[in-house]
PDB file of N, CA and C in Angstrom:
ATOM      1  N   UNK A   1    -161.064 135.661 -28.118  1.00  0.00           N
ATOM      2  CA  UNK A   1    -160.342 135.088 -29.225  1.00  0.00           C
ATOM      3  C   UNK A   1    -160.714 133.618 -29.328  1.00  0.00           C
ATOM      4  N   UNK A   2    -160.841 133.324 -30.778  1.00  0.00           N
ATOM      5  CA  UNK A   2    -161.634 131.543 -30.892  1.00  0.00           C
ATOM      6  C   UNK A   2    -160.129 131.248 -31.353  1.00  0.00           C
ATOM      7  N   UNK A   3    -160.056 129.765 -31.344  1.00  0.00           N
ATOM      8  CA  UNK A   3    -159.193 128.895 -31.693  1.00  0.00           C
ATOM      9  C   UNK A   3    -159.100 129.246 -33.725  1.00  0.00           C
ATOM     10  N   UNK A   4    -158.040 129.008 -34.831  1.00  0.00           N
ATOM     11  CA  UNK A   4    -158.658 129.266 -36.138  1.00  0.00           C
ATOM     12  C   UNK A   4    -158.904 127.555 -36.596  1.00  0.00           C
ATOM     13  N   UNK A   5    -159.182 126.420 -35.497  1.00  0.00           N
ATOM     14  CA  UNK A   5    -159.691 125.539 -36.442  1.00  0.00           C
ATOM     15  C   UNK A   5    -160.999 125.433 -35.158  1.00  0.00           C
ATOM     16  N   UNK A   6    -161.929 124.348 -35.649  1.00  0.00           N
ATOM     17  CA  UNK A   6    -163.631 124.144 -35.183  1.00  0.00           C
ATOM     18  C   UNK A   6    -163.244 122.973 -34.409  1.00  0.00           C
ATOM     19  N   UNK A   7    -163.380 123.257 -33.349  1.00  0.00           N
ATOM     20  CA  UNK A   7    -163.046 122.465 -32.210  1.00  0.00           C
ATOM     21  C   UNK A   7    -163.724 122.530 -30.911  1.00  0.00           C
ATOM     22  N   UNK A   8    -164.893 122.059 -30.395  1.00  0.00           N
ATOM     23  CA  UNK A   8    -165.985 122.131 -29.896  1.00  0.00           C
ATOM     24  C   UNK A   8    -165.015 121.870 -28.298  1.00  0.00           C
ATOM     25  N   UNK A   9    -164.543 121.421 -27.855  1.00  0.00           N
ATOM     26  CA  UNK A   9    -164.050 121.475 -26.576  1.00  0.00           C
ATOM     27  C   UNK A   9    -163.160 123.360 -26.369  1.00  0.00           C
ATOM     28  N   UNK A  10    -162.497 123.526 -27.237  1.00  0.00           N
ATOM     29  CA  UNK A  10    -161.772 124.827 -26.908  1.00  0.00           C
ATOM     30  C   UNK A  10    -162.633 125.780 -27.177  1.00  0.00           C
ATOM     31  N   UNK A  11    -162.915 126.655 -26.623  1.00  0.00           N
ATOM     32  CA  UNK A  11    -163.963 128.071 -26.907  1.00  0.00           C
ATOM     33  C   UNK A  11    -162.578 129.113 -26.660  1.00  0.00           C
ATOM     34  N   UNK A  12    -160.938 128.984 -25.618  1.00  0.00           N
ATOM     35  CA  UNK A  12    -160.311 130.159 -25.912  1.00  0.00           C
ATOM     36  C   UNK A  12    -158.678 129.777 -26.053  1.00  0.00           C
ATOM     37  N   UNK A  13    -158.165 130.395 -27.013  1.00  0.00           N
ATOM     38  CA  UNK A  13    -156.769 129.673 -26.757  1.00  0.00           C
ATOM     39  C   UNK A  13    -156.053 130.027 -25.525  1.00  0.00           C
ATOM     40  N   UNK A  14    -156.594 131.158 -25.071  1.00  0.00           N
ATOM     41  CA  UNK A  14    -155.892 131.077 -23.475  1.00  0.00           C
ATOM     42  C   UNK A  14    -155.335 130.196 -22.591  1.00  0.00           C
ATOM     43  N   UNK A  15    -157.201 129.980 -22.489  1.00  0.00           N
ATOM     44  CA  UNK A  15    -157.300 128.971 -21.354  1.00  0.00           C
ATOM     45  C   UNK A  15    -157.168 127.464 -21.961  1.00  0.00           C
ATOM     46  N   UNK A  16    -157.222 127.202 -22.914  1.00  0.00           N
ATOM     47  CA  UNK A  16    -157.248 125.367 -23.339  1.00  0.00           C
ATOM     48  C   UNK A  16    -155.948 125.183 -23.851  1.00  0.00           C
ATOM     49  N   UNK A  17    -155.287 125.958 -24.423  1.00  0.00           N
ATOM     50  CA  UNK A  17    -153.727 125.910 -24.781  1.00  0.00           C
ATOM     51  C   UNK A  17    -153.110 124.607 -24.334  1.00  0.00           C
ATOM     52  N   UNK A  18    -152.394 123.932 -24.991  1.00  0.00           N
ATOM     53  CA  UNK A  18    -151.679 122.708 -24.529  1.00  0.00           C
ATOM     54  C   UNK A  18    -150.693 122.813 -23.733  1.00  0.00           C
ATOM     55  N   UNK A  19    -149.898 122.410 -22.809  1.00  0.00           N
ATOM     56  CA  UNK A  19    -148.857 123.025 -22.047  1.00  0.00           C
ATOM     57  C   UNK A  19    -147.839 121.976 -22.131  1.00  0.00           C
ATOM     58  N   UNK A  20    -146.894 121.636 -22.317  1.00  0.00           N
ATOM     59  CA  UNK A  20    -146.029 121.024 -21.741  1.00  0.00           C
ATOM     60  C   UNK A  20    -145.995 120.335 -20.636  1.00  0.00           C
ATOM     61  N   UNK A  21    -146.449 120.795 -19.737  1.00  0.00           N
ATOM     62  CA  UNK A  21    -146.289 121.379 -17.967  1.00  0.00           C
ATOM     63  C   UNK A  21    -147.564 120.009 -18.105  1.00  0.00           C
ATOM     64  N   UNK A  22    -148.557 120.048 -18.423  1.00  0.00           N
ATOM     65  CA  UNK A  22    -149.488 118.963 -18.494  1.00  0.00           C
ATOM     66  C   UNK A  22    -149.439 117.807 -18.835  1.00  0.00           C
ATOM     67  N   UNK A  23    -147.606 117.275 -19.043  1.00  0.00           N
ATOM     68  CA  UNK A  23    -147.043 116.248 -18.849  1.00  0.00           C
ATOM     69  C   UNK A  23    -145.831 115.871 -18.499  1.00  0.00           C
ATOM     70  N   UNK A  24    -145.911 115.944 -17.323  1.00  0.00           N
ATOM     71  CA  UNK A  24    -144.354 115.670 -16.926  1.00  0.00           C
ATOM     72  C   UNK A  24    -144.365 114.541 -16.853  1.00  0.00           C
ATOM     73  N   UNK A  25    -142.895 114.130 -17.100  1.00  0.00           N
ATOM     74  CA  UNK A  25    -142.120 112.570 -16.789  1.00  0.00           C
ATOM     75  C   UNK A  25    -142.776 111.924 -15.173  1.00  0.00           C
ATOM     76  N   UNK A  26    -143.488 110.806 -15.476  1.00  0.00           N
ATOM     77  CA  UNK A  26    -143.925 109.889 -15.916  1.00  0.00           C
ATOM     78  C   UNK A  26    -145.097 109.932 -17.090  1.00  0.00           C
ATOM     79  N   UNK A  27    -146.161 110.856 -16.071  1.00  0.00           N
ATOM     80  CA  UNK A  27    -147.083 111.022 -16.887  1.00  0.00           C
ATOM     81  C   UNK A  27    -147.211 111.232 -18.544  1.00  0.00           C
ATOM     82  N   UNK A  28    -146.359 111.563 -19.174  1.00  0.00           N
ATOM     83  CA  UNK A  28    -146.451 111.440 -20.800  1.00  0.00           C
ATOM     84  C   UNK A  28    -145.844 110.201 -21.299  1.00  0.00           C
ATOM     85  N   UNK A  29    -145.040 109.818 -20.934  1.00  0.00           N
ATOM     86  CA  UNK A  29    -144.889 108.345 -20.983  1.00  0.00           C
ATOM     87  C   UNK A  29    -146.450 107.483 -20.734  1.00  0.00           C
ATOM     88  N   UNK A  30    -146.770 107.647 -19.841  1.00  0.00           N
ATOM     89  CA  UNK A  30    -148.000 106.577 -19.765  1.00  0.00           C
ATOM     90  C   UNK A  30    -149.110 106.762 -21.186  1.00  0.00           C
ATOM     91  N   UNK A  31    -149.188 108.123 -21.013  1.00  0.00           N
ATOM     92  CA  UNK A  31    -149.964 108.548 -22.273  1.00  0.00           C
ATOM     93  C   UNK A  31    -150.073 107.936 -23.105  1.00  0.00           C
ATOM     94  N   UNK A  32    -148.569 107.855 -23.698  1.00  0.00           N
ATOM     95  CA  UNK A  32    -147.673 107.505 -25.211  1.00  0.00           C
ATOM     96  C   UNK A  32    -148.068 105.875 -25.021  1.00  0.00           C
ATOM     97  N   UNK A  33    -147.710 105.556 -23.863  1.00  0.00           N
ATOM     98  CA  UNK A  33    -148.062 104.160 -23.789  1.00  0.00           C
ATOM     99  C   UNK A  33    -149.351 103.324 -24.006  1.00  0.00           C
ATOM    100  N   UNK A  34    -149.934 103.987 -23.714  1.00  0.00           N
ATOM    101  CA  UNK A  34    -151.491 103.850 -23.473  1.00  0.00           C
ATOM    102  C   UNK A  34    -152.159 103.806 -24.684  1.00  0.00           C
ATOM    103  N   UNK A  35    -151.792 105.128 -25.376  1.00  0.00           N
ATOM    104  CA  UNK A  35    -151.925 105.136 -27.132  1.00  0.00           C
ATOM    105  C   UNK A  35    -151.705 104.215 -27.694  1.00  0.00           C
ATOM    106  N   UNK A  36    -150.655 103.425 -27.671  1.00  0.00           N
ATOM    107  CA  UNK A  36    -149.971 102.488 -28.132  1.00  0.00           C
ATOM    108  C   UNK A  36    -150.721 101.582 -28.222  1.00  0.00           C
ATOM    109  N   UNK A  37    -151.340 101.117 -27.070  1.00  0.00           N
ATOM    110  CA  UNK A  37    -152.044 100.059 -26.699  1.00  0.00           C
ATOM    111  C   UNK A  37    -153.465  99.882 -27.214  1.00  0.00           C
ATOM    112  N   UNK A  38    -153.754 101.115 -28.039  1.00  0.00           N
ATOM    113  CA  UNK A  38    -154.766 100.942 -28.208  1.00  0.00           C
ATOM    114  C   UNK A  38    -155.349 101.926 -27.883  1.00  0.00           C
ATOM    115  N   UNK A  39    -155.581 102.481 -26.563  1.00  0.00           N
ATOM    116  CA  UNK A  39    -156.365 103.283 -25.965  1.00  0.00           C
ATOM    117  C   UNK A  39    -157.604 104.337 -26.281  1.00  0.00           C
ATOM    118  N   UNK A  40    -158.927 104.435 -26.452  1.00  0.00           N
ATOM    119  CA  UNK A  40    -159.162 105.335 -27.109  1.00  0.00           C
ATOM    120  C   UNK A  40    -158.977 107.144 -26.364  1.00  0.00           C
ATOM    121  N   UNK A  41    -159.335 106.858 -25.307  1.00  0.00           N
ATOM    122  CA  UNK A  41    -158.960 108.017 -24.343  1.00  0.00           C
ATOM    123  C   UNK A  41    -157.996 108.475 -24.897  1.00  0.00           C
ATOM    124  N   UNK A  42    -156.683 108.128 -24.791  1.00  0.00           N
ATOM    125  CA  UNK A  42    -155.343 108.496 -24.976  1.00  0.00           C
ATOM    126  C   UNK A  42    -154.907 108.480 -26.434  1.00  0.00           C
ATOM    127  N   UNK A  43    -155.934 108.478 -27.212  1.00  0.00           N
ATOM    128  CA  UNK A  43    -155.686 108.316 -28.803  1.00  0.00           C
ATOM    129  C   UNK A  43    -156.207 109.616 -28.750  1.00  0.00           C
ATOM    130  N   UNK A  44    -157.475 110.089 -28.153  1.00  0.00           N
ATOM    131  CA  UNK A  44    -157.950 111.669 -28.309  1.00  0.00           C
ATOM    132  C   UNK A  44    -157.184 112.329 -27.725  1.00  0.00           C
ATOM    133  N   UNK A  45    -156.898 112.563 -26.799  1.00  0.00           N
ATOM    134  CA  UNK A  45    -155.695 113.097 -26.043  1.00  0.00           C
ATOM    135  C   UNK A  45    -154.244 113.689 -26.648  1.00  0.00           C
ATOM    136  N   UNK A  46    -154.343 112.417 -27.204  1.00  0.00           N
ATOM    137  CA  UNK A  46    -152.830 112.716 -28.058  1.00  0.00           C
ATOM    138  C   UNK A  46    -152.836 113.255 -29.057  1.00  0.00           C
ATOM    139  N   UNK A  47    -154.089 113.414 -30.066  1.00  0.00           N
ATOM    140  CA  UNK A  47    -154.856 114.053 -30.958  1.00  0.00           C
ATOM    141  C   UNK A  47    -154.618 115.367 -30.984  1.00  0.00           C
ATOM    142  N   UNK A  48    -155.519 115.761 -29.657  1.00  0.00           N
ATOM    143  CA  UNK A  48    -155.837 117.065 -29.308  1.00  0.00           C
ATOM    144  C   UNK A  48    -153.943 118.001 -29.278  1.00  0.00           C
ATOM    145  N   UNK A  49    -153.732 117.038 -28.758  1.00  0.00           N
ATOM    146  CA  UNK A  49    -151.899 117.686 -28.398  1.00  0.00           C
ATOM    147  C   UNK A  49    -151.696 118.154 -30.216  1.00  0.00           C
ATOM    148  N   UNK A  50    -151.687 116.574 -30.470  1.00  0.00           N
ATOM    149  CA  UNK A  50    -150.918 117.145 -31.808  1.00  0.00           C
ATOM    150  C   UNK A  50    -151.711 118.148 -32.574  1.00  0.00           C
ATOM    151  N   UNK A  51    -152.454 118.049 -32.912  1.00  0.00           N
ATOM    152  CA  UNK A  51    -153.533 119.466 -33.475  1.00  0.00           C
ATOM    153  C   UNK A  51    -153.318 120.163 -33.174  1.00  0.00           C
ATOM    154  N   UNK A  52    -153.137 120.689 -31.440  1.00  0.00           N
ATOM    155  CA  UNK A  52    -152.766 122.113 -30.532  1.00  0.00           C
ATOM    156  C   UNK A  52    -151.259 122.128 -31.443  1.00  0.00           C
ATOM    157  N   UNK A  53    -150.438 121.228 -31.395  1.00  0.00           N
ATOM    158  CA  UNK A  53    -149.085 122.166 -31.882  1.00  0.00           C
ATOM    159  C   UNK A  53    -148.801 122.555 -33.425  1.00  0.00           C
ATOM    160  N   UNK A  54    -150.052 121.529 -34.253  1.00  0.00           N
ATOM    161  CA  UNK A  54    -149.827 122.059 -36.108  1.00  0.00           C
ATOM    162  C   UNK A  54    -150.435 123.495 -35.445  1.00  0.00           C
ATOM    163  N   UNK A  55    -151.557 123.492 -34.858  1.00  0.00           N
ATOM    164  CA  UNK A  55    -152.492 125.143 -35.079  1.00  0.00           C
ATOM    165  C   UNK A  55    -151.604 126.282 -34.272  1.00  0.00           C
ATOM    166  N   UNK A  56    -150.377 126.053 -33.896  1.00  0.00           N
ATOM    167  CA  UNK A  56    -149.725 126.740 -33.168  1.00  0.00           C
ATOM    168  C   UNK A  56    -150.070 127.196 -31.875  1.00  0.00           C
ATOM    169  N   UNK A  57    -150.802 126.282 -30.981  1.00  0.00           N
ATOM    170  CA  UNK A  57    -151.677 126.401 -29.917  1.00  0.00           C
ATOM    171  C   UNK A  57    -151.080 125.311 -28.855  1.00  0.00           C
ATOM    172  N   UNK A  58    -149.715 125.547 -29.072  1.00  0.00           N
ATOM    173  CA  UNK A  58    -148.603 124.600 -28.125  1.00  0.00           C
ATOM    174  C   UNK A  58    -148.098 125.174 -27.165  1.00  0.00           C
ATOM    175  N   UNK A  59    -147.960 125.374 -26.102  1.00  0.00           N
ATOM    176  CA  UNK A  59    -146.907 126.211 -25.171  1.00  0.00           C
ATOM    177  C   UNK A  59    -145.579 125.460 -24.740  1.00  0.00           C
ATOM    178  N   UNK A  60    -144.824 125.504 -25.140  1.00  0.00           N
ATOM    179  CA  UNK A  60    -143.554 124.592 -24.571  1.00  0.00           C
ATOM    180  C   UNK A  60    -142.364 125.667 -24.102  1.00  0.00           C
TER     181      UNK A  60
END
């Protein structure tokens, strides 16, 4: 099964699925923070999240 948008890092929604669990308190805080700041890392990052949850490819 492919992802339904073109997204060259995910090849399955299985396995790349966003999790929740892949940010616990602290760690999503820093994220958010980091974004903030500028960050480009954490600007894709946060990207990828939000995209995973419009395409319904969120696990929470």
């Amino acid at each position: 099964m492919t992802p339904a948008y073109n997204d060259p890092y995910h090849s399955s929604i299985d396995l790349y699925m966003s999790r929740i669990e892949d940010y616990p308190y602290p760690s999503g805080l820093h994220l958010l923070t980091q974004w903030q700041a500028g960050d480009d890392e954490a600007r894709k990052e946060m990207t990828q999240v939000f995209d995973d949850a419009i395409a319904g490819y969120f696990d929470a």
